[in-house]
Protein backbone atom coordinates (compact mmCIF):
# COMPACT_ATOMS: atom_id res chain seq x y z
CA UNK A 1 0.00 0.00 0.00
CA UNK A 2 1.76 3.39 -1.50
CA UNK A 3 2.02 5.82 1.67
CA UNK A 4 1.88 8.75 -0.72
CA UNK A 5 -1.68 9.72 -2.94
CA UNK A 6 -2.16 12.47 -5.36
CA UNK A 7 -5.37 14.04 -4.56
CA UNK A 8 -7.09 16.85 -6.81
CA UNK A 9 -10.08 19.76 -5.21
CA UNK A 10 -12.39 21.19 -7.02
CA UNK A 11 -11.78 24.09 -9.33
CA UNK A 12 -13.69 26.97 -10.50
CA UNK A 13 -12.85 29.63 -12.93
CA UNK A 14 -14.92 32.53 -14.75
CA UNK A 15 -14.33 35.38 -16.00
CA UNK A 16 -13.77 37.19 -12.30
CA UNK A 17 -10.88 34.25 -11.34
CA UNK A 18 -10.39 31.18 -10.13
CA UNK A 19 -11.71 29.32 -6.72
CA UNK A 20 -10.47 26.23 -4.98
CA UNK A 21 -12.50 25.15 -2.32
CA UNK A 22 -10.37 22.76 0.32
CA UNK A 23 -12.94 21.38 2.42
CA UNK A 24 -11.68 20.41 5.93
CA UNK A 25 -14.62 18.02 6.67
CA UNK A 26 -14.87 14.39 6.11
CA UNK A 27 -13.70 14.27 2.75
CA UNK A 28 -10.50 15.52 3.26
CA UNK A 29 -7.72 12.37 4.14
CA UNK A 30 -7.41 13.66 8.30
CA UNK A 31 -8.37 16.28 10.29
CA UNK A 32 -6.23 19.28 10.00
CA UNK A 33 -4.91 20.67 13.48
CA UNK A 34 -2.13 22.71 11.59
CA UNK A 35 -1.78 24.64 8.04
CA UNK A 36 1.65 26.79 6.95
CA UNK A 37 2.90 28.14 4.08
CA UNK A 38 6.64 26.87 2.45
CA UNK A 39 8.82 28.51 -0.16
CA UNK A 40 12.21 28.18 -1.19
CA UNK A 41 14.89 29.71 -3.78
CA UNK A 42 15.92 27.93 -7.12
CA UNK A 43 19.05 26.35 -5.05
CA UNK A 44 17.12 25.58 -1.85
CA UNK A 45 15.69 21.73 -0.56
CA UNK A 46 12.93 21.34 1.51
CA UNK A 47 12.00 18.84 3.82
CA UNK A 48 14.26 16.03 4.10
CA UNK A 49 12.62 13.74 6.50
CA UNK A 50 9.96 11.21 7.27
CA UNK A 51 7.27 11.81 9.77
CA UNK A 52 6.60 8.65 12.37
CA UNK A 53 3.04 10.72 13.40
CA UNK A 54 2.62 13.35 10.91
CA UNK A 55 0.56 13.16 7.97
CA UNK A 56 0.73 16.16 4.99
CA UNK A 57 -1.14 17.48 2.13
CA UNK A 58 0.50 19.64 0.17
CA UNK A 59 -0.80 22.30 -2.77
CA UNK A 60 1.92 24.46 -5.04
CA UNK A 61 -0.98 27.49 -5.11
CA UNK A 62 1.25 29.07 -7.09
CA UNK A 63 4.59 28.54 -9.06
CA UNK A 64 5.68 25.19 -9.11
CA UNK A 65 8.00 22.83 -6.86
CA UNK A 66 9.38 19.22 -7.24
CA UNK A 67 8.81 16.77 -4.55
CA UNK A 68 10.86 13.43 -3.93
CA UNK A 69 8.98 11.31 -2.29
CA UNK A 70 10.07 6.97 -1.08
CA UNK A 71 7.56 4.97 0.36
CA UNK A 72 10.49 2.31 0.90
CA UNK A 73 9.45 0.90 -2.47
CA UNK A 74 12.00 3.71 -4.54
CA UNK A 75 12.61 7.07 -5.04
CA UNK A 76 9.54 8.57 -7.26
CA UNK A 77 9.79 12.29 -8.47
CA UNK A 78 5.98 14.51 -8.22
CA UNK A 79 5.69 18.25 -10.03
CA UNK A 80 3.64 20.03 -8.17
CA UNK A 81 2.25 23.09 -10.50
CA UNK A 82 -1.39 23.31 -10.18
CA UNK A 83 -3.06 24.90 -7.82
CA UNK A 84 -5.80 22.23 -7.40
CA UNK A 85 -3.60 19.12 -7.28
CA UNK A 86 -2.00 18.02 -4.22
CA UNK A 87 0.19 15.23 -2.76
CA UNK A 88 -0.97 13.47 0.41
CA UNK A 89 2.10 12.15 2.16
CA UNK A 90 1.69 9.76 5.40
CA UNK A 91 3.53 8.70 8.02
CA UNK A 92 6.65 6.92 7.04
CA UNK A 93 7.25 8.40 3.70
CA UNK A 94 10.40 10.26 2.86
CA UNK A 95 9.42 13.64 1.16
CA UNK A 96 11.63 16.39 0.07
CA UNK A 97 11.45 19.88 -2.00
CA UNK A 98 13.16 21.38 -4.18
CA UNK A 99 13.64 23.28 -7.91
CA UNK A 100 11.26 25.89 -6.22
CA UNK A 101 10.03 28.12 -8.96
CA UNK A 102 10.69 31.78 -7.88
CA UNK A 103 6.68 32.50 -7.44
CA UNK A 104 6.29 28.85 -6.04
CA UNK A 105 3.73 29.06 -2.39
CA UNK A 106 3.39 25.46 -1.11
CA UNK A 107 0.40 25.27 0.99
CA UNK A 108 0.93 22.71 3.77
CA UNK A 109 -2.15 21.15 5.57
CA UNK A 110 -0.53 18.97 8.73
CA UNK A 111 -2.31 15.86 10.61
CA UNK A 112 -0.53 17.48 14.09
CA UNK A 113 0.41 20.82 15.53
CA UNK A 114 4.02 21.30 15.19
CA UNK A 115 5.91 18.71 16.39
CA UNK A 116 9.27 18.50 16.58
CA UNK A 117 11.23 16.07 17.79
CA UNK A 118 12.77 12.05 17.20
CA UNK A 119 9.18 11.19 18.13
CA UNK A 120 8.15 12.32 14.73
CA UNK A 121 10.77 12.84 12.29
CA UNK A 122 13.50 10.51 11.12
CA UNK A 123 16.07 12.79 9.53
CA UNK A 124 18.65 10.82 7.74
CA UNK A 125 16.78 8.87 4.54
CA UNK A 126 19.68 6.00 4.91
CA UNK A 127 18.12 5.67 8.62
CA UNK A 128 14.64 5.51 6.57
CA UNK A 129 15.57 3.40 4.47
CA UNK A 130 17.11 0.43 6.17
């Protein structure tokens, strides 16, 4: 069972704009108890870790970012670059950031409040990965 999903909102657009509704009900994979907001330069890398607790979703709402993502199954490479596609990354999955466009917001919707800590985070992927 992959411990990484793409998931896609809803998306509305007119002639005023656009609208993405992100529904924190039911539907949505956990209930959200955290959201933040990451970006990065052209030369930066993001994340690095695997969460033992945590769970993520998280939406490029603008610009676009690359995410490396393991389930222990191989490395996999995810573009994120629309605004109403996301990647859902549970708990022990190695996820990481970077090639950060220079308008590039990634939305961040977290399982936990902040929680830092060996409890949740295993920092070195060869750690992760034996």
């Amino acid at each position: 069972m992959s411990k990484f999903e793409r998931l896609a909102f809803p998306y509305f657009e007119d002639d005023r704009g656009e609208t993405i509704p992100f529904e924190l009900d039911d539907s949505f994979p956990f209930p959200v108890k955290r959201v933040y907001v990451i970006t990065g330069n052209d030369q930066a890398v993001r994340g690095g870790h695997a969460h033992l607790v945590e769970e993520e979703v998280f939406v490029a709402v603008s610009g676009s970012v690359t995410a490396f993502i393991n389930d222990g199954t191989g490395d996999q490479e995810i573009v994120l670059d629309q605004k109403n596609k996301a990647l859902f990354v549970k708990t022990h999955c190695w996820h990481e950031f970077s090639n950060f466009s220079p308008d590039c917001v990634l939305l961040c919707f977290s399982s936990t409040p902040y929680f830092p800590g060996e409890e949740n985070y295993v920092m070195d992927k060869k750690v992760f990965l034996s």
